[in-house]
N, C-alpha and C. Protein backbone atom coordinates (compact mmCIF):
# COMPACT_ATOMS: atom_id res chain seq x y z
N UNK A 1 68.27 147.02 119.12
CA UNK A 1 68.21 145.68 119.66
C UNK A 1 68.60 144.67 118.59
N UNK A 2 68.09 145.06 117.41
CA UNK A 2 68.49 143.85 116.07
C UNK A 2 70.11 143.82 115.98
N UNK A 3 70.84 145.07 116.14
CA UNK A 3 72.21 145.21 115.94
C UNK A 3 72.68 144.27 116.92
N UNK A 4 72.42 144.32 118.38
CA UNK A 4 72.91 143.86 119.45
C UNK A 4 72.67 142.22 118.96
N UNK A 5 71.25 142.19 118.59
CA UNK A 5 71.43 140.52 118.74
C UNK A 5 72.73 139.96 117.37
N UNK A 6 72.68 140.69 116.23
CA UNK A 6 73.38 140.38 114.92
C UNK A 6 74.58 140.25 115.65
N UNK A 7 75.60 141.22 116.88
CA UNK A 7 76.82 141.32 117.28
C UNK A 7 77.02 140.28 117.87
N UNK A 8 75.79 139.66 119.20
CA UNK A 8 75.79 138.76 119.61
C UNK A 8 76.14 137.35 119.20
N UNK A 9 75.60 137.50 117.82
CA UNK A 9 75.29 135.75 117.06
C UNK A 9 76.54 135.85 116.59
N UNK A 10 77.45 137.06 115.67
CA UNK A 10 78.63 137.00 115.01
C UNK A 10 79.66 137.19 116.14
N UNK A 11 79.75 137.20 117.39
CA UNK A 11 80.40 136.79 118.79
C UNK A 11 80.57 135.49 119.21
N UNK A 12 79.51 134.93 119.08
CA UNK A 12 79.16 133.27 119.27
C UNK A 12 79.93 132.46 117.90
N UNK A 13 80.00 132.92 117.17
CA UNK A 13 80.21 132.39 115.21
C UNK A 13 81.76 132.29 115.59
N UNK A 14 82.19 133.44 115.93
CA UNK A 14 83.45 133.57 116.08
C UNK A 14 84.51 133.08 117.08
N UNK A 15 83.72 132.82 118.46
CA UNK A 15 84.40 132.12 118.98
C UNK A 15 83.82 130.61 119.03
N UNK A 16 82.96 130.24 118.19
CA UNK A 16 83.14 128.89 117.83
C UNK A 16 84.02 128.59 117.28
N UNK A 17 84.21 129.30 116.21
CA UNK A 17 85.31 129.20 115.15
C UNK A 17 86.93 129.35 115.94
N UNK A 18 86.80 129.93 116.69
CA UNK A 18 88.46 129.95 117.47
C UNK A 18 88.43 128.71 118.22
N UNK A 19 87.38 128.26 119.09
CA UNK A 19 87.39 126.77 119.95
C UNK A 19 87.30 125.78 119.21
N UNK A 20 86.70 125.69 117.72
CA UNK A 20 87.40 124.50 116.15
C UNK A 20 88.76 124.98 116.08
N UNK A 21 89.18 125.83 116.60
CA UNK A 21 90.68 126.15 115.52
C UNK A 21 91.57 125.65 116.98
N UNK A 22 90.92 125.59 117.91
CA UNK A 22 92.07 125.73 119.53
C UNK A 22 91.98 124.17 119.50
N UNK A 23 90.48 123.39 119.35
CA UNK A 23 90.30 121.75 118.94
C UNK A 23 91.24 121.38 118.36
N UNK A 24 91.29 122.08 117.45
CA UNK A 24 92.10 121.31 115.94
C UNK A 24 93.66 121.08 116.14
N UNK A 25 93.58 122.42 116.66
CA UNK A 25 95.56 122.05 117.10
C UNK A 25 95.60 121.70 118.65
N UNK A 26 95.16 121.24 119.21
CA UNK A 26 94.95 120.42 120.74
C UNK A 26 95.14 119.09 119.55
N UNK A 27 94.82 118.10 118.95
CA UNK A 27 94.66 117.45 118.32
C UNK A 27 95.39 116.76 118.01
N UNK A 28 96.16 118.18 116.91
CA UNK A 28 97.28 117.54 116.07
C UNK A 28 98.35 117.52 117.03
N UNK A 29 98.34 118.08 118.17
CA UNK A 29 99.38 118.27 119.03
C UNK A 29 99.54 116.81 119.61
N UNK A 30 98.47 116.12 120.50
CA UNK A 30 98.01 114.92 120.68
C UNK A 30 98.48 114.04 119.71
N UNK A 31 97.77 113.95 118.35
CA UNK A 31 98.24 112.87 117.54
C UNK A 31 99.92 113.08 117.31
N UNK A 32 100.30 113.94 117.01
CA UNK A 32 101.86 114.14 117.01
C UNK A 32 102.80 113.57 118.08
N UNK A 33 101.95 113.84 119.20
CA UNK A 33 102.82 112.75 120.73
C UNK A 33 102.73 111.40 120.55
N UNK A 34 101.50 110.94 120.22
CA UNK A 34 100.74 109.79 119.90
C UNK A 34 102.06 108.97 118.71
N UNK A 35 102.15 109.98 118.02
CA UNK A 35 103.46 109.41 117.20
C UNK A 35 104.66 108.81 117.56
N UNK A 36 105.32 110.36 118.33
CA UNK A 36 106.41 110.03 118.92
C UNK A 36 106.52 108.89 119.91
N UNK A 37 105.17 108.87 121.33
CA UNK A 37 105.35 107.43 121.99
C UNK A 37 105.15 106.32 121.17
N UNK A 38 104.39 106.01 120.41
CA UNK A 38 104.16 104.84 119.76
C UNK A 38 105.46 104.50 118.86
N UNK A 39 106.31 105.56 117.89
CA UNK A 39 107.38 105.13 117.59
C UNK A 39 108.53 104.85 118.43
N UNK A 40 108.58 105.24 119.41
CA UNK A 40 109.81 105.26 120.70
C UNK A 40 109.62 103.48 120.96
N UNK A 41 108.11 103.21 121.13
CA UNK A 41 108.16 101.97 121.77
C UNK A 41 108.17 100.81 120.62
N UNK A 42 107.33 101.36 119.26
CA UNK A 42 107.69 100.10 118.11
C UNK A 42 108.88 100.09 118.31
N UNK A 43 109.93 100.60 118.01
CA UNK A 43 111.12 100.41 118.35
C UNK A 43 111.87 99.57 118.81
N UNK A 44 111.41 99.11 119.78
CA UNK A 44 111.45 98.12 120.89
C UNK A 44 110.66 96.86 120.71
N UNK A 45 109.99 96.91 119.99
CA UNK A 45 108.74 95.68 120.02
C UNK A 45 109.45 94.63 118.95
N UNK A 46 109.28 93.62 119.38
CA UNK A 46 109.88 92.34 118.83
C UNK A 46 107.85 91.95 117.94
N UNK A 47 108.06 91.99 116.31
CA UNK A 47 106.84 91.26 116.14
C UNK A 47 106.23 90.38 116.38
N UNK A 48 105.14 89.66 117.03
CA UNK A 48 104.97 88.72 117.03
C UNK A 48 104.38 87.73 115.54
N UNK A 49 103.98 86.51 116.27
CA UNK A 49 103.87 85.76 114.59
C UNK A 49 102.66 86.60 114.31
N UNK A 50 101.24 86.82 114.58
CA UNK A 50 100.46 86.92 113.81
C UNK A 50 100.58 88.04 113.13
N UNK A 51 101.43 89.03 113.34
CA UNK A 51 102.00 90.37 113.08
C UNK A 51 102.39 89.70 111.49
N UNK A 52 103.39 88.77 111.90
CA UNK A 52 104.50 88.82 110.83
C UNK A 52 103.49 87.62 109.72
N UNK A 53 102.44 86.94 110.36
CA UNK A 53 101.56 85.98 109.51
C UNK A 53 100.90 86.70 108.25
N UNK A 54 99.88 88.03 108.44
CA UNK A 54 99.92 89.10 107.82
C UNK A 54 100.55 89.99 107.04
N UNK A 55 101.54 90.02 107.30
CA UNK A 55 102.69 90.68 106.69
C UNK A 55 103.14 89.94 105.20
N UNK A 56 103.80 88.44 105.68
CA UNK A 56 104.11 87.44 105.06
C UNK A 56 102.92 86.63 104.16
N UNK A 57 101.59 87.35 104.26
CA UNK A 57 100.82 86.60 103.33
C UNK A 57 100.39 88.03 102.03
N UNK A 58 100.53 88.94 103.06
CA UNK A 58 100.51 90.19 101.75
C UNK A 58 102.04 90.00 100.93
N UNK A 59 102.69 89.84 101.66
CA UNK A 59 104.17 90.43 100.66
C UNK A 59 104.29 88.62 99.89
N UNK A 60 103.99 87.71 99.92
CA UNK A 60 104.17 86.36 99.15
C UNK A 60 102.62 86.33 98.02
N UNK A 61 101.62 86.97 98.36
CA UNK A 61 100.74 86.99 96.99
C UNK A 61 101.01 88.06 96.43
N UNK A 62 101.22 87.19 95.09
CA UNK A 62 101.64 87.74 93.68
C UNK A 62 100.50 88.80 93.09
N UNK A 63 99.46 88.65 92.88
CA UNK A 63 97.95 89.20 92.70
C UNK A 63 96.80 89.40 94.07
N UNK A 64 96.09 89.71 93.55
CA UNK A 64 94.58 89.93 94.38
C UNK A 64 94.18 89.07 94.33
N UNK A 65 94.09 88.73 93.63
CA UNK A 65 93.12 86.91 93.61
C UNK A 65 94.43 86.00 94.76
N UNK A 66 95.45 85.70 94.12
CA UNK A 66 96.04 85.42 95.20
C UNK A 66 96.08 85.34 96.96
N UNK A 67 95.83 86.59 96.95
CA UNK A 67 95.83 87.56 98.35
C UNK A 67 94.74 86.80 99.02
N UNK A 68 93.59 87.43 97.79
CA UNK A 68 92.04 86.90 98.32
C UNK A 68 91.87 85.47 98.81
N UNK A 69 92.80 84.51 98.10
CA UNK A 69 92.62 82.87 98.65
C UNK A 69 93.41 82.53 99.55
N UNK A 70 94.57 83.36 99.69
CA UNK A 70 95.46 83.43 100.94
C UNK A 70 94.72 83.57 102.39
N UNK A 71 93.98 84.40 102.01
CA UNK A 71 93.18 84.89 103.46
C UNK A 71 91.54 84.59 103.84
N UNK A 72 91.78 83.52 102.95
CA UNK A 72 90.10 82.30 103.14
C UNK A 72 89.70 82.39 104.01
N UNK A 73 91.18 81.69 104.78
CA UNK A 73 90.79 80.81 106.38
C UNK A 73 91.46 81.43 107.44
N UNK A 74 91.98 83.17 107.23
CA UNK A 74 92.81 83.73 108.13
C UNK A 74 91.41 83.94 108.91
N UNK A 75 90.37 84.50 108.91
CA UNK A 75 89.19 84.78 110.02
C UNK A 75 89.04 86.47 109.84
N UNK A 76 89.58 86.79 109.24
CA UNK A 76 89.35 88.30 109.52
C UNK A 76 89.31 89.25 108.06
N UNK A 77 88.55 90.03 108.10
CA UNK A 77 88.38 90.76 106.50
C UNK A 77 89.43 90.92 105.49
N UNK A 78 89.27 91.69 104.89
CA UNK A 78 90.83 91.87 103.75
C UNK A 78 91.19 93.29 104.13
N UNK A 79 90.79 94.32 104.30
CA UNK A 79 91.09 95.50 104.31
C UNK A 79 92.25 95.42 104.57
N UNK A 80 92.85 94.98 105.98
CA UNK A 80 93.90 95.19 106.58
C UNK A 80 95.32 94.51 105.41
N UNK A 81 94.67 93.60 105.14
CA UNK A 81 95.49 92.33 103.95
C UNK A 81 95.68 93.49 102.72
N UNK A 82 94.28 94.07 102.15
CA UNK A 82 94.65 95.20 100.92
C UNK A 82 95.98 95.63 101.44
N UNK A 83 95.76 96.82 102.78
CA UNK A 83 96.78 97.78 102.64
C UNK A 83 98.05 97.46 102.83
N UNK A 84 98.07 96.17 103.48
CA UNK A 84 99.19 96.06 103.73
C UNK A 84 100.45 95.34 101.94
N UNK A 85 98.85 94.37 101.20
CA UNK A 85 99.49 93.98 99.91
C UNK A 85 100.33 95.62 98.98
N UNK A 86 99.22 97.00 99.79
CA UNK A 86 99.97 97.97 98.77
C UNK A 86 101.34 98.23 99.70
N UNK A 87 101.59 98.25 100.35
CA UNK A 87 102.83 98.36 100.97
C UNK A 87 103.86 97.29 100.46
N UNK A 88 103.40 95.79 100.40
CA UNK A 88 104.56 95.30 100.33
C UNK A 88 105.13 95.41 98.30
N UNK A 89 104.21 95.99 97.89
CA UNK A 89 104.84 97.00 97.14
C UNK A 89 105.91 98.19 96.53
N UNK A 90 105.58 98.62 97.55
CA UNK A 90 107.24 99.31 97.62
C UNK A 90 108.06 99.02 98.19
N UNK A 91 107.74 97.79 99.42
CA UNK A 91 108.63 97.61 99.97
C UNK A 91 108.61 96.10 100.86
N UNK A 92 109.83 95.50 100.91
CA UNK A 92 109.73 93.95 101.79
C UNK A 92 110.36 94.40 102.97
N UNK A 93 110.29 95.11 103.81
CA UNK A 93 110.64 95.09 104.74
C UNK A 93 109.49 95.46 106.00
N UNK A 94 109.78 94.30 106.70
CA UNK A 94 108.06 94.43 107.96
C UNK A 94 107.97 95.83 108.38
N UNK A 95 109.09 96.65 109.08
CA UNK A 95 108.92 97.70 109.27
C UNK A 95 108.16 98.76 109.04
N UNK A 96 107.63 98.57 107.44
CA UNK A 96 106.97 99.63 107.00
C UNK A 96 105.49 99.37 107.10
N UNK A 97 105.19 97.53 107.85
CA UNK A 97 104.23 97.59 108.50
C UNK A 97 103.59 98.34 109.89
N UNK A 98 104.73 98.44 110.31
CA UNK A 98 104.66 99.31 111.92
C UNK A 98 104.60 100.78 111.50
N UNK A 99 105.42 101.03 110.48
CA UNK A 99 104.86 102.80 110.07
C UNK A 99 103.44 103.11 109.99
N UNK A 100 103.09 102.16 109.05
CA UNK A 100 101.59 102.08 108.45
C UNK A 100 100.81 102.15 109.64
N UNK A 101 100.97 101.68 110.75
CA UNK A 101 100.04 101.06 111.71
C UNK A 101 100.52 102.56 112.64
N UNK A 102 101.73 103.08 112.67
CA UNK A 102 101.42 104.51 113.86
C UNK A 102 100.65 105.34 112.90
N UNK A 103 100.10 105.55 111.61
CA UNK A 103 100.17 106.44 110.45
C UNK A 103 98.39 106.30 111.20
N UNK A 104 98.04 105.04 111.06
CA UNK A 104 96.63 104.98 111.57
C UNK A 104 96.08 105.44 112.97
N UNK A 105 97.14 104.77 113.68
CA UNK A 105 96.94 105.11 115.04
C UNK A 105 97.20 106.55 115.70
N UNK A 106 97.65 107.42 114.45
CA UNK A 106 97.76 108.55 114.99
C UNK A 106 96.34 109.44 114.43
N UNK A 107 96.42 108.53 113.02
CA UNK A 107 94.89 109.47 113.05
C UNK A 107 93.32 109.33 113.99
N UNK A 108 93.56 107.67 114.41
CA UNK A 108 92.45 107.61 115.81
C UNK A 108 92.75 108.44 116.70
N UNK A 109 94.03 109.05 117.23
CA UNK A 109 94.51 109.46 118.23
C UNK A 109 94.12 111.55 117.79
N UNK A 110 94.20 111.37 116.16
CA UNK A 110 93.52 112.60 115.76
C UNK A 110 91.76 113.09 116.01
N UNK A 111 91.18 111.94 115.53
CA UNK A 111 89.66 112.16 115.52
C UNK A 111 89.62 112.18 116.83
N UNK A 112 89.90 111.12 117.28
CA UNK A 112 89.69 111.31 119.68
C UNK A 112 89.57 112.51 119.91
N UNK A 113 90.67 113.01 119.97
CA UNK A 113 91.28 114.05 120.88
C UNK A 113 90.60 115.82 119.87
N UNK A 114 89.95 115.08 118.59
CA UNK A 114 89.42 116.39 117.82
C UNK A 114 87.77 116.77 118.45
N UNK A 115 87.21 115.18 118.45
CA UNK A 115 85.73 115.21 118.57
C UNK A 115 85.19 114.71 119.72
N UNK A 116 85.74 113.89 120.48
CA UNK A 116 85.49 113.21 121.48
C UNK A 116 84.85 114.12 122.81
N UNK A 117 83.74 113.76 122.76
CA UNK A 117 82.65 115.32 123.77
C UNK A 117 83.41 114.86 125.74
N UNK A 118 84.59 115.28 125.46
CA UNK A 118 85.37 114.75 126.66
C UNK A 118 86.26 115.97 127.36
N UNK A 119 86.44 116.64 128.29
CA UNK A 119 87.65 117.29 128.41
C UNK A 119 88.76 116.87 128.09
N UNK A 120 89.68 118.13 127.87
CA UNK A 120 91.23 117.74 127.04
C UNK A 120 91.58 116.69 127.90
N UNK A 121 91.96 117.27 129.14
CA UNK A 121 92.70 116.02 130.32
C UNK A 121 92.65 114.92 129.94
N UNK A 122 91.14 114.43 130.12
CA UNK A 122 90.45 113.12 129.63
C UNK A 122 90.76 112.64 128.16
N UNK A 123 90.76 113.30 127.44
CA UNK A 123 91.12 113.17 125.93
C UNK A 123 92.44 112.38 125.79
N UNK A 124 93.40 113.27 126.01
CA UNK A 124 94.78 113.03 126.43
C UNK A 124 95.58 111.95 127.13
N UNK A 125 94.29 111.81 128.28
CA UNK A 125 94.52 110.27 128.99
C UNK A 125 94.23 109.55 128.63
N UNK A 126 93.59 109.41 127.51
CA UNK A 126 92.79 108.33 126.87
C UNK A 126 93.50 107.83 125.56
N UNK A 127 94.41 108.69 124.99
CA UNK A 127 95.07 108.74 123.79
C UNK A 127 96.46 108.21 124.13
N UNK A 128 96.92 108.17 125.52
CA UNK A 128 98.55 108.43 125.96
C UNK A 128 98.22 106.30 126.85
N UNK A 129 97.03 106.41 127.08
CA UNK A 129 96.71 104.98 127.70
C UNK A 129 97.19 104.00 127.30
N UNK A 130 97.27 102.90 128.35
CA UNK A 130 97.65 101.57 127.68
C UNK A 130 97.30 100.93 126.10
N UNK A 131 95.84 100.83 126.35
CA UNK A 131 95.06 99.86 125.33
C UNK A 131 95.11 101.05 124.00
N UNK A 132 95.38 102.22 124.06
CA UNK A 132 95.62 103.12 122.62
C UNK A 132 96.96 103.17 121.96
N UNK A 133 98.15 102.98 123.50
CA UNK A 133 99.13 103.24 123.04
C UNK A 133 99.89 101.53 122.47
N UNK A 134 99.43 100.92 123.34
CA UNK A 134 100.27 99.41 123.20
C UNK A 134 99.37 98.83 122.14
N UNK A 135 98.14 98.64 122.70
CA UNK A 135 97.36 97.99 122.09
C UNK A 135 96.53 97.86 120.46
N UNK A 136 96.77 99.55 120.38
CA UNK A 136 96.14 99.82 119.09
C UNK A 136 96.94 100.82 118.58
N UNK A 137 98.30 100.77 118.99
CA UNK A 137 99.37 101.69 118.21
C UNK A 137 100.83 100.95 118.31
N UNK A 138 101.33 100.36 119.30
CA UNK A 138 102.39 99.17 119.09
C UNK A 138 102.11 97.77 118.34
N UNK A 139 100.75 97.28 118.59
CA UNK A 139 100.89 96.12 117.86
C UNK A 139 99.89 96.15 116.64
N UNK A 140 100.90 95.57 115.82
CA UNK A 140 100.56 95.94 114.38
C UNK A 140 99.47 94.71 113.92
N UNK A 141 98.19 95.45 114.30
CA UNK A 141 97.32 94.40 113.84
C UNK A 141 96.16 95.04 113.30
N UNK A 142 95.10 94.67 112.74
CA UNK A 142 93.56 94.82 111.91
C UNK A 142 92.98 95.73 113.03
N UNK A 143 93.45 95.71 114.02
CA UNK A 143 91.92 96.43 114.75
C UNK A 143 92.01 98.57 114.69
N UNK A 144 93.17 98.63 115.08
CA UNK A 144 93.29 100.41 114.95
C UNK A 144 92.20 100.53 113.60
N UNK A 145 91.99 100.10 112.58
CA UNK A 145 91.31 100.51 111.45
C UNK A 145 90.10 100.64 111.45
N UNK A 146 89.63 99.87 112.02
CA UNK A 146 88.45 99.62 112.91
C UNK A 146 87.89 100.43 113.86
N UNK A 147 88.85 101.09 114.63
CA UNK A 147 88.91 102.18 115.64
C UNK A 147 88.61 103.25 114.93
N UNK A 148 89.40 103.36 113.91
CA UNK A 148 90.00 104.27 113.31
C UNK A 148 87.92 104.81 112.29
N UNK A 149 87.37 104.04 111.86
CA UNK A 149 87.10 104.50 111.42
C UNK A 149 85.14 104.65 112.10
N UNK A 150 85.36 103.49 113.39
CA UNK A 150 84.49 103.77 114.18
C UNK A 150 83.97 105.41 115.15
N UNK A 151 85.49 105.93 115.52
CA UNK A 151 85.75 107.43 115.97
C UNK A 151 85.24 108.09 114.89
N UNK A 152 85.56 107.84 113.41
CA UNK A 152 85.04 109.04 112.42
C UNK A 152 83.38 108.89 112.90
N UNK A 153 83.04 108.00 112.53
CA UNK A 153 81.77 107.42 112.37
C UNK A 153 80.48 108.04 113.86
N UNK A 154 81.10 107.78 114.87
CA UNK A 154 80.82 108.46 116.10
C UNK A 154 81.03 110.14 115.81
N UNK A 155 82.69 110.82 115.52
CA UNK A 155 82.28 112.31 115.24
C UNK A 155 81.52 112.83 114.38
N UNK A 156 81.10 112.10 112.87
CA UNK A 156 80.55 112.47 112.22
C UNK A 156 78.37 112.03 112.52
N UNK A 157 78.40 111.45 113.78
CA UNK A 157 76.83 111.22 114.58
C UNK A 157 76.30 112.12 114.56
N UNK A 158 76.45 113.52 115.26
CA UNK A 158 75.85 114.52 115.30
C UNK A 158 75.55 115.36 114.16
N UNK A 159 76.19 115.25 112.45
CA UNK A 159 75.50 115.29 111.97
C UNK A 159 74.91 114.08 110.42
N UNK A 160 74.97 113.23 110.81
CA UNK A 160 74.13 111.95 110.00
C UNK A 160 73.08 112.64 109.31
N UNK A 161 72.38 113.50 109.58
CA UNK A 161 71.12 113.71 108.55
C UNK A 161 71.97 114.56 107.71
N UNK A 162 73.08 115.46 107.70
CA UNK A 162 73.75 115.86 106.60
C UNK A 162 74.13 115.53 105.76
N UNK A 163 75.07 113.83 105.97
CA UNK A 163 76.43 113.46 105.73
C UNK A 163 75.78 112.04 105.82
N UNK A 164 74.51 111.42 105.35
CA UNK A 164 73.98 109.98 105.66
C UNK A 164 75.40 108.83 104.97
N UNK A 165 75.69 109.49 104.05
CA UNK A 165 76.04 108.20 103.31
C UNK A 165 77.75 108.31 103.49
N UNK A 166 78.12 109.55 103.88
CA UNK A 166 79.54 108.98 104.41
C UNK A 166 79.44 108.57 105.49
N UNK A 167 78.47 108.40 106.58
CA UNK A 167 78.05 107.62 107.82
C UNK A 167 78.06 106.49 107.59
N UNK A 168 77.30 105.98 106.64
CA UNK A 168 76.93 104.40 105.66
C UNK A 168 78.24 103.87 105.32
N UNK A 169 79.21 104.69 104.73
CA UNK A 169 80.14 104.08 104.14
C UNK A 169 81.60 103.90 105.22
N UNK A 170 81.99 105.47 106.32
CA UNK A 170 82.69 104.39 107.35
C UNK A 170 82.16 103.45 108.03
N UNK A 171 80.83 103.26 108.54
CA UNK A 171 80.33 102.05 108.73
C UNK A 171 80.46 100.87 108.31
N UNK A 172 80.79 101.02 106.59
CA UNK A 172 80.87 100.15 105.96
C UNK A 172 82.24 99.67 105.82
N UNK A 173 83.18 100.62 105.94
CA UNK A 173 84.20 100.02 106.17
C UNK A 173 84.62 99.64 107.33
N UNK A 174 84.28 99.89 108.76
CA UNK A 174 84.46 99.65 109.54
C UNK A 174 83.93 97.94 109.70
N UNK A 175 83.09 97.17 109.35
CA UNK A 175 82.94 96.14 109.29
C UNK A 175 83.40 95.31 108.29
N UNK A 176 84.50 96.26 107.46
CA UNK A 176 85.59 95.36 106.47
C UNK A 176 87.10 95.10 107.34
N UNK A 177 86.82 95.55 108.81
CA UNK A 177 88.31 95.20 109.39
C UNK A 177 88.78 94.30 110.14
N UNK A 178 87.57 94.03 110.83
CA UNK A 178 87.58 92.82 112.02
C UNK A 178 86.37 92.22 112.09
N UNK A 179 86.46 91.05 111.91
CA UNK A 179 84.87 89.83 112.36
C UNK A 179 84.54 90.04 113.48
């Protein structure tokens, strides 16, 4: 009987471990589409100003301090302002703001569709949707990050008494993205 139950538990172990591994690439498969539509349609998307307001206040401050007084009276945290100041770094061209922004939106579209206690269908519809695909993967703004790190924050719930303080800290960044 001890054998049977030991076969039992290393039966269960194992096909957990195949339904994380069948998750995982359901996922990346998802975020990978998530790519392709969202780049098909940036494509197409004419920036708007507050797009390009952002853009144009990272790539014109010279420093951090700069940056930091640039974005006093914009209303909304710096995070988004950091990453985008390291981008206009290598590069002045807005475009590589819209990369940056599917780069994110594919990894929300990763954690979703990895952890989200949802059937695939549902997963999928939820990732391929308006407000994920237009909203928080065509327009290049502060909030996907936010998403982005609210989904970790939610998959990583179930276990918080493990993992308290990387809970604490996307939390913490999650309220460095949007007021």
């Amino acid at each position: 009987a001890r054998i049977a139950c030991v076969m039992t538990a290393g039966t269960w172990v194992s096909s957990q471990r195949s339904t994380a591994k069948s998750d995982t690439a359901f996922a990346v498969g998802v975020a990978v589409l998530f790519a392709c539509v969202c780049g098909f349609a940036i494509s197409y998307h004419e920036m708007w100003r507050d797009e390009m307001q952002s853009w144009l206040i990272a790539r014109s401050s010279l420093t951090l301090s700069e940056l930091r007084d640039a974005i006093r009276y914009e209303g909304h945290p710096a995070l988004w302002y950091l990453l985008l100041y390291g981008v206009t770094r290598l590069t002045q061209r807005p475009e590589a703001m819209q990369l940056l922004h599917v780069v994110i939106g594919s990894a929300c579209a990763f954690v979703f569709a990895r952890s989200a206690p949802f059937p695939r269908w549902a997963r999928l519809c939820f990732v391929l949707g308006y407000f994920s695909v237009y909203e928080y993967g065509v327009i290049s703004r502060n909030y996907s990050i936010g998403i982005l790190f609210l989904f970790a924050a939610a998959a990583l719930l179930p276990r918080r008494d493990e993992r308290p303080i990387l809970l604490g800290l996307l939390l913490a960044l999650a309220a460095q993205t949007n007021a």
